[in-house]
C-alpha atoms as a PDB file:
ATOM      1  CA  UNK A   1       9.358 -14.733 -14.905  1.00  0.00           C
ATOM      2  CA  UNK A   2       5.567 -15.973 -14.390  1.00  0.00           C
ATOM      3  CA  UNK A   3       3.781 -13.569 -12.691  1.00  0.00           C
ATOM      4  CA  UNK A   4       0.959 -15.357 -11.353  1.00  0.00           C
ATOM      5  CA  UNK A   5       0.635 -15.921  -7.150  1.00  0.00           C
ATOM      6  CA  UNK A   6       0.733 -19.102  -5.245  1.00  0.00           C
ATOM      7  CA  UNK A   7      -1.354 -18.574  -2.285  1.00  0.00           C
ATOM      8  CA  UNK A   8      -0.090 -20.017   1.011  1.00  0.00           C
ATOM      9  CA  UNK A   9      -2.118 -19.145   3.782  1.00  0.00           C
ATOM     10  CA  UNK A  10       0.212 -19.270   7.186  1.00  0.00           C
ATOM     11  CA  UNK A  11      -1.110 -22.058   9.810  1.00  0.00           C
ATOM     12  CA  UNK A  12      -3.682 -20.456  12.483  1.00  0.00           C
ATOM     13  CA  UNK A  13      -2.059 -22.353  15.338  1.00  0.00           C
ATOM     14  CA  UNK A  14       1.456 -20.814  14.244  1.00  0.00           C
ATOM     15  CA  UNK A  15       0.062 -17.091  14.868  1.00  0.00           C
ATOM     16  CA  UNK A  16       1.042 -14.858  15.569  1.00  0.00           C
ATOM     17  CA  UNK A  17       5.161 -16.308  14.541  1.00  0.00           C
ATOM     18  CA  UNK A  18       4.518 -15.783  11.068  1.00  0.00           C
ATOM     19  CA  UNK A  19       6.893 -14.626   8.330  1.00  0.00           C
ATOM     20  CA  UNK A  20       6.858 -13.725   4.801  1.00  0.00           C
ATOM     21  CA  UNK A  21      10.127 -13.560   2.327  1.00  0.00           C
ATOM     22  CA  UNK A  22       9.324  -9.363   2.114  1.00  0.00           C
ATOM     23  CA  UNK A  23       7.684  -8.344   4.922  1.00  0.00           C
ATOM     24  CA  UNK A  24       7.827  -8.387   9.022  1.00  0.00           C
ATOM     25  CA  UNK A  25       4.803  -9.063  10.767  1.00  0.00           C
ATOM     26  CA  UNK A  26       4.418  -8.165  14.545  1.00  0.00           C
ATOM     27  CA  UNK A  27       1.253  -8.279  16.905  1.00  0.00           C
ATOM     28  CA  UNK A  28       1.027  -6.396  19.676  1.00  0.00           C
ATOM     29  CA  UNK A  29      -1.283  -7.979  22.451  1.00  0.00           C
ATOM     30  CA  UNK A  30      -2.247  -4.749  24.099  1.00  0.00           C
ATOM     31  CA  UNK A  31      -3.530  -2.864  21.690  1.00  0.00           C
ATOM     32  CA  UNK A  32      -4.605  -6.233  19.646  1.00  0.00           C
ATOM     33  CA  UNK A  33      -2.841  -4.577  16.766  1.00  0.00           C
ATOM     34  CA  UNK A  34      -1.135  -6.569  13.862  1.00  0.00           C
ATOM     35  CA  UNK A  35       1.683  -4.655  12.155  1.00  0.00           C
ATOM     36  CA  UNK A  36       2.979  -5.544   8.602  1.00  0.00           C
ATOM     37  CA  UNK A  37       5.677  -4.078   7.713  1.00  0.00           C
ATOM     38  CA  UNK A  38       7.644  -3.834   4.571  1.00  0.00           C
ATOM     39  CA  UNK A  39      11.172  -5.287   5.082  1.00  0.00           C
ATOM     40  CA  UNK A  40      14.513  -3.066   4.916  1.00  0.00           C
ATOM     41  CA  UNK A  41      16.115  -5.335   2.874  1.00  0.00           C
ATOM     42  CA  UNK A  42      13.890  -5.643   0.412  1.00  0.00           C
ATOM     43  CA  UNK A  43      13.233  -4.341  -3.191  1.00  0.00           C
ATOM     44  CA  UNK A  44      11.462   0.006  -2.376  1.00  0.00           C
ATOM     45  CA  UNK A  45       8.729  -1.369  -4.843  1.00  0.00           C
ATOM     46  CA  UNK A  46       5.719  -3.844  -5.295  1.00  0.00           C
ATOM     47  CA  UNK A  47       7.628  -6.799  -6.809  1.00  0.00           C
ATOM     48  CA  UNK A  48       5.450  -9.781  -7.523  1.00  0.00           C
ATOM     49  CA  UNK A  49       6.835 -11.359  -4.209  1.00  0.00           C
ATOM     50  CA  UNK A  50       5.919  -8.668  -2.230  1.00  0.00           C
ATOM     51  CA  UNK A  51       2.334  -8.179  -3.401  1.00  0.00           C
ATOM     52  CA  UNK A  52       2.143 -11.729  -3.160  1.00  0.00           C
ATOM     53  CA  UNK A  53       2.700 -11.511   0.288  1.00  0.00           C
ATOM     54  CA  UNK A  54       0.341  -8.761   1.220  1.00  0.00           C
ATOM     55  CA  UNK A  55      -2.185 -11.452  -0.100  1.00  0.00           C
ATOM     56  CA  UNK A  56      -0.932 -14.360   2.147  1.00  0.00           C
ATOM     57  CA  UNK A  57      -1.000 -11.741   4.880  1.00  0.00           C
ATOM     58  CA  UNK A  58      -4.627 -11.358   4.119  1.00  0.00           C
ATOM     59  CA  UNK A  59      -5.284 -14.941   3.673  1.00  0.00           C
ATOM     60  CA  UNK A  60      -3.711 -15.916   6.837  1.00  0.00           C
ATOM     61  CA  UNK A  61      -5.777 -13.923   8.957  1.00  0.00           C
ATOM     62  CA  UNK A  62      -8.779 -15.068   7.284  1.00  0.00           C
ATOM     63  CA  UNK A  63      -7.743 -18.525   8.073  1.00  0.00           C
ATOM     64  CA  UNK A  64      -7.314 -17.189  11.817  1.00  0.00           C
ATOM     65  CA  UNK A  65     -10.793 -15.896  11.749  1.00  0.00           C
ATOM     66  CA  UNK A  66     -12.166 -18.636  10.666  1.00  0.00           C
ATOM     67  CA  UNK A  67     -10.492 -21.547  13.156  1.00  0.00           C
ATOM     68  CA  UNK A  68     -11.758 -19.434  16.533  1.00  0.00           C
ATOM     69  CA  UNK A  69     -14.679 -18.414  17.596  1.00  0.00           C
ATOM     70  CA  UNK A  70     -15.347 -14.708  16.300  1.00  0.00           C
ATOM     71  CA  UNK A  71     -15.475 -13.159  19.489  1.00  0.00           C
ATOM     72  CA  UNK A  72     -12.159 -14.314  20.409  1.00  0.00           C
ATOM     73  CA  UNK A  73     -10.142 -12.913  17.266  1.00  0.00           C
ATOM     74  CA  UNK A  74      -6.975 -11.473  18.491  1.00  0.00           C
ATOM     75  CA  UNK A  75      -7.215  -8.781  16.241  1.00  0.00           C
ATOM     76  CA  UNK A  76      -8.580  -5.321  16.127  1.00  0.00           C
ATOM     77  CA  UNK A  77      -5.933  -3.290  14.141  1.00  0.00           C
ATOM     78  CA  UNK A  78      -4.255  -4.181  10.987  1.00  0.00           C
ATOM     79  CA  UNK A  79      -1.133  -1.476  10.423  1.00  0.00           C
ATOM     80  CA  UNK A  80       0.691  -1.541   7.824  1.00  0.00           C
ATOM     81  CA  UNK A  81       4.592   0.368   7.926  1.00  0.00           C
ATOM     82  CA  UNK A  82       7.496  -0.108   6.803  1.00  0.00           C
ATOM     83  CA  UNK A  83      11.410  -0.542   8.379  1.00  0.00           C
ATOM     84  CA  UNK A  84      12.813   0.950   5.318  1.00  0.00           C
ATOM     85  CA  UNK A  85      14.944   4.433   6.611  1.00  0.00           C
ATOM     86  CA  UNK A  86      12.953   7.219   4.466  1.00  0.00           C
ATOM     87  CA  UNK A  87      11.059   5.170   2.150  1.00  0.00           C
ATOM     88  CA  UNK A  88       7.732   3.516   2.885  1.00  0.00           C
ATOM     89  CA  UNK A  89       7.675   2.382  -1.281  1.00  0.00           C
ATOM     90  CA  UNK A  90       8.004   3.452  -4.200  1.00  0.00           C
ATOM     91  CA  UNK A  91       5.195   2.171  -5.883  1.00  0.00           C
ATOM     92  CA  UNK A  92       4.814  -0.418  -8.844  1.00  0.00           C
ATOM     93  CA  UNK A  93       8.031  -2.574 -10.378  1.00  0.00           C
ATOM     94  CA  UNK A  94       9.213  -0.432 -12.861  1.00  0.00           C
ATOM     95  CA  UNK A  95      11.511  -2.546 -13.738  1.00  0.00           C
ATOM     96  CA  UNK A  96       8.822  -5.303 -14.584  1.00  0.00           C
ATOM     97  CA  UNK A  97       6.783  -2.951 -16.597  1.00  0.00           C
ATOM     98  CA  UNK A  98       9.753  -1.553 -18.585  1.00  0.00           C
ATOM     99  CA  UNK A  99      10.794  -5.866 -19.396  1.00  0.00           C
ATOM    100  CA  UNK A 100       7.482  -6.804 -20.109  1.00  0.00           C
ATOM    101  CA  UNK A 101       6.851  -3.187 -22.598  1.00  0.00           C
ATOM    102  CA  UNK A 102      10.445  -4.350 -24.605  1.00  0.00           C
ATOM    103  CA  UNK A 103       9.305  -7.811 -25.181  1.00  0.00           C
ATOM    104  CA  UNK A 104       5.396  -7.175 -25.692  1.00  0.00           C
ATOM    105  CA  UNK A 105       4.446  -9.256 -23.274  1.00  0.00           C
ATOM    106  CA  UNK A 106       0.824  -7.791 -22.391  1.00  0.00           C
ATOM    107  CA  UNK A 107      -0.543 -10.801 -20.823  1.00  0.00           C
ATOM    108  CA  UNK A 108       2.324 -10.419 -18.401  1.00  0.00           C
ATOM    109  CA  UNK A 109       1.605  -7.159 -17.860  1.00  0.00           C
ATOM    110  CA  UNK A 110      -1.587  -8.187 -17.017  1.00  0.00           C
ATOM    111  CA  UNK A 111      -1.232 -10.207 -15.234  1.00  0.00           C
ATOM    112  CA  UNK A 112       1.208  -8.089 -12.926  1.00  0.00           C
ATOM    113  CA  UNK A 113      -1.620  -5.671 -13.005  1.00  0.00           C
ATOM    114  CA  UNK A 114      -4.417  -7.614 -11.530  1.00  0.00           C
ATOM    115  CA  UNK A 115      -2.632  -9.486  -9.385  1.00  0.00           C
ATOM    116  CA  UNK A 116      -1.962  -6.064  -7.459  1.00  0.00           C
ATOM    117  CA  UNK A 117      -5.561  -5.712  -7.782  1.00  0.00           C
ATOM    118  CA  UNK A 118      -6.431  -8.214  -5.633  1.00  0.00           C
ATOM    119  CA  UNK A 119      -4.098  -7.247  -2.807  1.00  0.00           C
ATOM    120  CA  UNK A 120      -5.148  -3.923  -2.978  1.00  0.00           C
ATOM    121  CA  UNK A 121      -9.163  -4.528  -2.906  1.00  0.00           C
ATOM    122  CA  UNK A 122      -8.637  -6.721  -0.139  1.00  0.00           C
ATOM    123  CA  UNK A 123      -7.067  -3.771   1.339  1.00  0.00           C
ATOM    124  CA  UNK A 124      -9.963  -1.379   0.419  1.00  0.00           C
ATOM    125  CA  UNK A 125     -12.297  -3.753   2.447  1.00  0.00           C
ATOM    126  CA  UNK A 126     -10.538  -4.372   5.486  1.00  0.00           C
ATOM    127  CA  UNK A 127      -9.755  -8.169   4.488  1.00  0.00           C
ATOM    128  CA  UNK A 128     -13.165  -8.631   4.760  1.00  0.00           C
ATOM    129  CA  UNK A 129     -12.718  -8.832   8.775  1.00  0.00           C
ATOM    130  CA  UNK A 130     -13.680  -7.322  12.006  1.00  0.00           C
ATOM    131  CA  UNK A 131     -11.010  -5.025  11.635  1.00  0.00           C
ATOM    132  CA  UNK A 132      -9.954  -1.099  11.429  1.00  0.00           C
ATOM    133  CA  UNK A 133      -6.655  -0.741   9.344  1.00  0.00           C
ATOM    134  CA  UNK A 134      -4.437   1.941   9.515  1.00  0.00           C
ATOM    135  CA  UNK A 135      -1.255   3.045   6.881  1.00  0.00           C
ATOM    136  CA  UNK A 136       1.423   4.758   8.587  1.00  0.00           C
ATOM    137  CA  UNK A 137       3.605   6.652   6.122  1.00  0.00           C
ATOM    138  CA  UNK A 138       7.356   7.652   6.851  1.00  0.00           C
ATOM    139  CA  UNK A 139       9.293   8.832   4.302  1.00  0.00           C
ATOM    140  CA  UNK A 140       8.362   8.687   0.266  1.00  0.00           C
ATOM    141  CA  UNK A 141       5.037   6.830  -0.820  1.00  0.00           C
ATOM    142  CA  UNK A 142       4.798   7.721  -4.503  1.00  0.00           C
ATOM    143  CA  UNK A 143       2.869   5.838  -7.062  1.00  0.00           C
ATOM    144  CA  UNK A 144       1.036   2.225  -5.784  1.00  0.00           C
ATOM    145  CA  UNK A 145       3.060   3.153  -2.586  1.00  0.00           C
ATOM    146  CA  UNK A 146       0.705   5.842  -2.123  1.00  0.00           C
ATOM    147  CA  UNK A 147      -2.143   3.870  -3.280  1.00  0.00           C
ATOM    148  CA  UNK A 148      -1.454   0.840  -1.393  1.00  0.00           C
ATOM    149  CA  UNK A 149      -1.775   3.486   1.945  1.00  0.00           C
ATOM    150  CA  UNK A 150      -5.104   5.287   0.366  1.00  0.00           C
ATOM    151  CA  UNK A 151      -6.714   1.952   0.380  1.00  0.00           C
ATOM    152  CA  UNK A 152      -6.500   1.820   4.377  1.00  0.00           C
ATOM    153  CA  UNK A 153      -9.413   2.936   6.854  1.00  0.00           C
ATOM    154  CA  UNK A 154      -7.433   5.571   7.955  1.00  0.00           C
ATOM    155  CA  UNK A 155      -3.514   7.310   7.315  1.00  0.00           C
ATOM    156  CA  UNK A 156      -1.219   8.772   9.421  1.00  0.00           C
ATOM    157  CA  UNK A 157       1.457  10.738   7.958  1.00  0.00           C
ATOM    158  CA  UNK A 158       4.900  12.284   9.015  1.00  0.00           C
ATOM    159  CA  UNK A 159       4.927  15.595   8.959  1.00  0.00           C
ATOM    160  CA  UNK A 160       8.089  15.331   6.392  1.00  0.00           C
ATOM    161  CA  UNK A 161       6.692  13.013   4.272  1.00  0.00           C
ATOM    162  CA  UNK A 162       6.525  12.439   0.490  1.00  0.00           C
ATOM    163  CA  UNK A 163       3.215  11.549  -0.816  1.00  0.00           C
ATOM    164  CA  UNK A 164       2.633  11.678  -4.976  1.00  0.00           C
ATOM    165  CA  UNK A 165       1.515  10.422  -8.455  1.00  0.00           C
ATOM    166  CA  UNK A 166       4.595  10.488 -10.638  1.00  0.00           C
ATOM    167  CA  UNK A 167       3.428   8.275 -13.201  1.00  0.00           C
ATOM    168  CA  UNK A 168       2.724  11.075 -15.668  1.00  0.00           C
ATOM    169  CA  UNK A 169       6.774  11.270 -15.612  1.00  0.00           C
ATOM    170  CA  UNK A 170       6.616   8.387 -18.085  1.00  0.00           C
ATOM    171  CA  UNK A 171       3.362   9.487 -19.807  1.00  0.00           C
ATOM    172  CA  UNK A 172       0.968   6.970 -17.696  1.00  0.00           C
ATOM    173  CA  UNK A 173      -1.188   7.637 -15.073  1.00  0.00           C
ATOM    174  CA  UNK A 174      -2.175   5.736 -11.678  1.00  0.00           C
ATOM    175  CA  UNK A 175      -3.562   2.484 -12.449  1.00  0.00           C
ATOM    176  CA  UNK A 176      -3.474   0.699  -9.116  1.00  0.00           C
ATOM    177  CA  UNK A 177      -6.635   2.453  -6.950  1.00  0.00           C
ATOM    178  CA  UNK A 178      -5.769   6.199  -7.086  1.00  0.00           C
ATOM    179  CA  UNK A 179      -8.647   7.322  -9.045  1.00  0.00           C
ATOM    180  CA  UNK A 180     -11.147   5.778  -7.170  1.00  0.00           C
ATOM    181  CA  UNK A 181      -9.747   6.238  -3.218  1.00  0.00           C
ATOM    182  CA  UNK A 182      -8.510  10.145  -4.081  1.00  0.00           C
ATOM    183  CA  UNK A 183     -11.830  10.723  -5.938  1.00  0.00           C
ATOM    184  CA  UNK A 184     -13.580   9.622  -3.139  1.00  0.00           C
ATOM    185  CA  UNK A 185     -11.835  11.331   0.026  1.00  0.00           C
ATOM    186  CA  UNK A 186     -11.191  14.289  -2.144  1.00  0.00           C
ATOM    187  CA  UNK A 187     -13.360  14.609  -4.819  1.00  0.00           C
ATOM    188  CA  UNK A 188     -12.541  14.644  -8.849  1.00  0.00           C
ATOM    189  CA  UNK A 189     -11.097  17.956  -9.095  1.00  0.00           C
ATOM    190  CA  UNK A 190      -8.375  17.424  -7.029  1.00  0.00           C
ATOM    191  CA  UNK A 191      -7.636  13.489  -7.534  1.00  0.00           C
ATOM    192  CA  UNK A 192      -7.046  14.680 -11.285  1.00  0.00           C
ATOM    193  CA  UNK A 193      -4.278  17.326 -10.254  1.00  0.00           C
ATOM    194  CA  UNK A 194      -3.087  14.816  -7.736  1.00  0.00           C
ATOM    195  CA  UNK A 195      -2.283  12.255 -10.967  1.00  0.00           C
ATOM    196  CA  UNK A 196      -1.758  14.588 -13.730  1.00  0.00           C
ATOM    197  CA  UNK A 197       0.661  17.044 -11.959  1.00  0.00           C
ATOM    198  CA  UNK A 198       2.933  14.669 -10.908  1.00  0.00           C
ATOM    199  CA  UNK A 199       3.629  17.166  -7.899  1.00  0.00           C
ATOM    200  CA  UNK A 200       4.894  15.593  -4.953  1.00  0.00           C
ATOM    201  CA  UNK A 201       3.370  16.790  -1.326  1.00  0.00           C
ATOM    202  CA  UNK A 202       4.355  16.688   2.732  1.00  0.00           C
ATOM    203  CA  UNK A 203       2.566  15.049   4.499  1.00  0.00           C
ATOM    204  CA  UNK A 204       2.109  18.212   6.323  1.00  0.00           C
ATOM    205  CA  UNK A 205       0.422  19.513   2.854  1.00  0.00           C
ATOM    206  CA  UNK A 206      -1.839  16.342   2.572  1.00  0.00           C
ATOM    207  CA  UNK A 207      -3.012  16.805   6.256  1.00  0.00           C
ATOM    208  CA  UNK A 208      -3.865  20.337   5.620  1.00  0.00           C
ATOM    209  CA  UNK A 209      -5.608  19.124   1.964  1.00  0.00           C
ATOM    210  CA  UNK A 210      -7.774  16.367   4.080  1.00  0.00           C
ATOM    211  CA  UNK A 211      -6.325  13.150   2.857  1.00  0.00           C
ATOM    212  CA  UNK A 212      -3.982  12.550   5.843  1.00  0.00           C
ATOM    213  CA  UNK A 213      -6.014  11.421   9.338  1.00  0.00           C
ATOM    214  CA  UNK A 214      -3.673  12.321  11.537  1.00  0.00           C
ATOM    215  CA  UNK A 215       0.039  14.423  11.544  1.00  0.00           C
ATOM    216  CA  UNK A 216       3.021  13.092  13.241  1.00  0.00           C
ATOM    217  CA  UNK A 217       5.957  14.811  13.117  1.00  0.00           C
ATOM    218  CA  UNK A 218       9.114  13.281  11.930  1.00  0.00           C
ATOM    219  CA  UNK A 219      10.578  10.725  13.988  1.00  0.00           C
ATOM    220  CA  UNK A 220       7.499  10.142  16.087  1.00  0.00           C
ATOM    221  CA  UNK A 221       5.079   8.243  13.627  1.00  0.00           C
ATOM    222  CA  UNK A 222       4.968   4.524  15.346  1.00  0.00           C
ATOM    223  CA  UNK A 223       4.373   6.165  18.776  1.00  0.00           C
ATOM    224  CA  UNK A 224       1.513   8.420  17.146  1.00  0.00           C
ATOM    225  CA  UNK A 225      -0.065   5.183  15.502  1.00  0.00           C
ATOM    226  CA  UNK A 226       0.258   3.184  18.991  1.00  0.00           C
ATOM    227  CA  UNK A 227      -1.556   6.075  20.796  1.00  0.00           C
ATOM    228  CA  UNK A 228      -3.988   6.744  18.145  1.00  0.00           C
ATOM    229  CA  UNK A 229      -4.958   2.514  18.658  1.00  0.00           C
ATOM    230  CA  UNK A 230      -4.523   3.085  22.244  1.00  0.00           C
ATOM    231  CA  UNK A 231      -8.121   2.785  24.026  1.00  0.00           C
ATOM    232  CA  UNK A 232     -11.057   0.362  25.172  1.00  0.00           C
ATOM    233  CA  UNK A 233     -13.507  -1.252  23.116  1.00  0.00           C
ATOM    234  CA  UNK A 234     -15.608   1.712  22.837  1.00  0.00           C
ATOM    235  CA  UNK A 235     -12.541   3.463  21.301  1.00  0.00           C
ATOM    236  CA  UNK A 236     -12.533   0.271  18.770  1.00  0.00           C
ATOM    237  CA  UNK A 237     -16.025   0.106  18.075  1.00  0.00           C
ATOM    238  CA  UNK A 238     -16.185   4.067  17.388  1.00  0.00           C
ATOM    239  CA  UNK A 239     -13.017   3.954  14.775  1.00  0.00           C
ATOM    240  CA  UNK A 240     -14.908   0.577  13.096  1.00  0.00           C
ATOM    241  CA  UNK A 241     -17.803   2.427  12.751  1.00  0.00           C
ATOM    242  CA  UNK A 242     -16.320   5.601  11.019  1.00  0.00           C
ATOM    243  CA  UNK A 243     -14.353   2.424   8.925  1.00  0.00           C
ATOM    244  CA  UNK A 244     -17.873   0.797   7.885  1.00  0.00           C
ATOM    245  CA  UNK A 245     -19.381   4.182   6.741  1.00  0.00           C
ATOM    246  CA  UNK A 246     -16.920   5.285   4.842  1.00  0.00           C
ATOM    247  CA  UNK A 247     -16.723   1.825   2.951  1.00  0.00           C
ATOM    248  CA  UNK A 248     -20.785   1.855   2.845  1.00  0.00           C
ATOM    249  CA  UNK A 249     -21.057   5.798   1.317  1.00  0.00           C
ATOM    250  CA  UNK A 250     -18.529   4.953  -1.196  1.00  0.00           C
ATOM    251  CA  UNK A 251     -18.029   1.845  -1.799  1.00  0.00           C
ATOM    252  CA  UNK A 252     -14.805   0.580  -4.420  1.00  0.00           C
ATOM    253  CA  UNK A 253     -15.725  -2.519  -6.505  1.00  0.00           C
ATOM    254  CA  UNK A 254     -13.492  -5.188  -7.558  1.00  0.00           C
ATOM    255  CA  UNK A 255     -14.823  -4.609 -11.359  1.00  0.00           C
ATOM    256  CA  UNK A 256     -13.933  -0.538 -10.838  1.00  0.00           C
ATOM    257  CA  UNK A 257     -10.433  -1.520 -10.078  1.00  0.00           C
ATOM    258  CA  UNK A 258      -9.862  -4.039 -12.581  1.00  0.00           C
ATOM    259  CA  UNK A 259     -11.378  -1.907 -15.437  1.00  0.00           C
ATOM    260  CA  UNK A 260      -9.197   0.961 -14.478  1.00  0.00           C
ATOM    261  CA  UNK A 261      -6.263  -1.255 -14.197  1.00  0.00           C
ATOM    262  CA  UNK A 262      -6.973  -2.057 -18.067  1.00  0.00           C
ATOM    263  CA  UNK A 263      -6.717   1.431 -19.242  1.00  0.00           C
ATOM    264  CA  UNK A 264      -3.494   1.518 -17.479  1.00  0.00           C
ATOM    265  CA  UNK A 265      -1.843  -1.201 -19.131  1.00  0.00           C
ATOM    266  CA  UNK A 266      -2.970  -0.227 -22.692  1.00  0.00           C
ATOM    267  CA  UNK A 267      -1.662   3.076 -21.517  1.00  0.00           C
ATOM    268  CA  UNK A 268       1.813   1.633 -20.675  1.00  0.00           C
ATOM    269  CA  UNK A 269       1.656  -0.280 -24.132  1.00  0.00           C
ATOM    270  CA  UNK A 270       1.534   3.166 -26.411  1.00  0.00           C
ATOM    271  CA  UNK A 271       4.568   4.715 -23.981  1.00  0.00           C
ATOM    272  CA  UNK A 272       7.786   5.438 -26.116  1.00  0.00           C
ATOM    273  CA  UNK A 273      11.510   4.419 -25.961  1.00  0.00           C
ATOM    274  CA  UNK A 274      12.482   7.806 -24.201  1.00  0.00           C
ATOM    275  CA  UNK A 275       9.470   6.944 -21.526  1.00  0.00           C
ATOM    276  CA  UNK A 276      10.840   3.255 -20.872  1.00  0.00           C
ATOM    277  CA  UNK A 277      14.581   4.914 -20.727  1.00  0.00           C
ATOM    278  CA  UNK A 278      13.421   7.130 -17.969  1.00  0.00           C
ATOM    279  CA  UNK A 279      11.955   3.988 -16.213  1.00  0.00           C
ATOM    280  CA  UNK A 280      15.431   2.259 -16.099  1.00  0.00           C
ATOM    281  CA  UNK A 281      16.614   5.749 -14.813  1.00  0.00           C
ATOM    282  CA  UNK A 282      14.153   5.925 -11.580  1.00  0.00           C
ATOM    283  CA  UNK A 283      15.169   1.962 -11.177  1.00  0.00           C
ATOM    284  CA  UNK A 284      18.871   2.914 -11.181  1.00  0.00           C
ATOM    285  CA  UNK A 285      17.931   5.813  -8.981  1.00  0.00           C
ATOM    286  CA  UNK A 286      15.808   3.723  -6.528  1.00  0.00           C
ATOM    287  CA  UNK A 287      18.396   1.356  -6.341  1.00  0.00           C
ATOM    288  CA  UNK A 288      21.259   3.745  -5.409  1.00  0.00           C
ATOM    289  CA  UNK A 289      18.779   5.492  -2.713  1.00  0.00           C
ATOM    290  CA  UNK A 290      17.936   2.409  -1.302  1.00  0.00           C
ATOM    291  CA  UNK A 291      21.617   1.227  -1.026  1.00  0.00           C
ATOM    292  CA  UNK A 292      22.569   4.355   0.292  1.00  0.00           C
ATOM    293  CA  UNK A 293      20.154   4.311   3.465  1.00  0.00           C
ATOM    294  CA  UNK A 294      20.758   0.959   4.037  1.00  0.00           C
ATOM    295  CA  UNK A 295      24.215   2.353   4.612  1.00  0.00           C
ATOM    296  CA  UNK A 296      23.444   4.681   6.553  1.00  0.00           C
ATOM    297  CA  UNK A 297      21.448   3.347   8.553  1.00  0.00           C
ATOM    298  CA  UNK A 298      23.895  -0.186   9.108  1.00  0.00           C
ATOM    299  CA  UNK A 299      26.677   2.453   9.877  1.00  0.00           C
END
């Protein structure tokens, strides 16, 4: 497989009936918020698709920015969730890294890498819009799942939640933003015993710790987002401005990422055959889980 994204902004005049192959996008006109959410059908993971449609997501509303007058954008909020029943994703493609390790294909891996880069710094910096966003976490984010969310303005968390680094599992580390968000909202210290212990924490736990917003408890998450977007323009301008100075005081640069990223992949590279055979386990494992909920929840 080429892992390399084609870019295909959706049309302005089409918004807000958009769609994506992995991901359901709805906009709510009261609140002005846009909601992106990850698709229950759909691989638990970042597969290329998927990350490749977080970026179309960002280019289309750049394109929608751009054809109206600025004052009139539509949209305030950007949210993203997911319709998956206990998992809001499991991080990178294991299955990807463990193909591309076998073979030796490093510019594949590479590639995979800094293509979930980009999505995620365009995340980190609001799309580059007039816009607060907002990760809403139900269920397990582990890995780039729980990176993808750290790279939002703010997070709002389940009170059962799963929130964790286990990449040291497999003798890597995080290598898709979690040193530089969790070293920023929580200093070194921790962010190292975040990604080194592998431990996995509520989201009760993470609330408590700092790195959670807001606390919903189970059940009630997308009714604690819609209230906590609920309010005037003063409420708007108030949340934007918290946004802006946390993204001014510590700013996250594309070259950061990217160099990080790096270390990660070489990392990967000098991983043994036990570590890759406990990657096809957690992709067996994720695969069962997801199958199972989907039962469940069909049923």
């Amino acid at each position: 497989m080429e892992l390399r994204l084609v870019i295909r902004p959706r049309e302005p005049a089409e918004f807000p009936g958009w769609s994506f192959p992995t991901l359901d996008v709805e906009f709510d006109g009261a609140s002005r918020a846009f909601w992106m959410f990850y698709k229950a059908d759909t691989p638990p993971c970042f597969t290329l698709q998927t990350i490749n449609d977080i970026v179309d997501v960002r280019e289309s509303l750049r394109a929608l920015f751009r054809a109206a007058d600025p004052e009139a954008f539509p949209v305030r909020y950007f949210v993203m969730a997911s319709r998956r029943s206990g998992i809001f994703n499991l991080g990178g493609d294991l299955a990807t890294f463990a193909d591309s390790i076998r073979k030796g294909s490093r510019a594949a891996f590479r590639r995979y890498g800094h293509a979930a880069i980009d999505g995620l710094y365009g995340l980190t910096q609001g799309f580059g819009l007039p816009i607060v966003t907002l990760a809403l976490v139900q269920g397990d984010a582990l890995g780039g799942g729980l990176e993808a969310a750290l790279a939002e303005d703010f997070l709002i968390a389940e009170r059962g939640a799963k929130l964790g680094m286990p990449e040291v599992a497999f003798n890597t580390f995080p290598g898709m933003g979690a040193a530089s968000t969790l070293t920023r909202r929580m200093g070194a210290a921790w962010a190292e015993e975040v990604m080194m212990s592998g431990k996995v924490f509520s989201g009760a736990e993470m609330h408590e710790q700092g790195l959670v917003d807001v606390l919903a408890e189970d059940g009630d998450g997308v009714a604690c987002a819609n209230k906590w977007i609920a309010g005037d323009e003063s409420r708007f301008s108030d949340l934007r401005s918290v946004a802006q100075s946390r993204r001014a005081c510590l700013p996250i640069s594309y070259e950061e990422l990217i160099a990080v990223n790096d270390q990660w992949g070489e990392c990967c590279y000098s991983v043994g055959p036990a570590d890759i055979r406990h990657m096809d386990r957690l992709v067996s494992a994720q695969r069962k889980k997801t199958q199972a909920r989907n039962k469940t929840t069909s049923s």
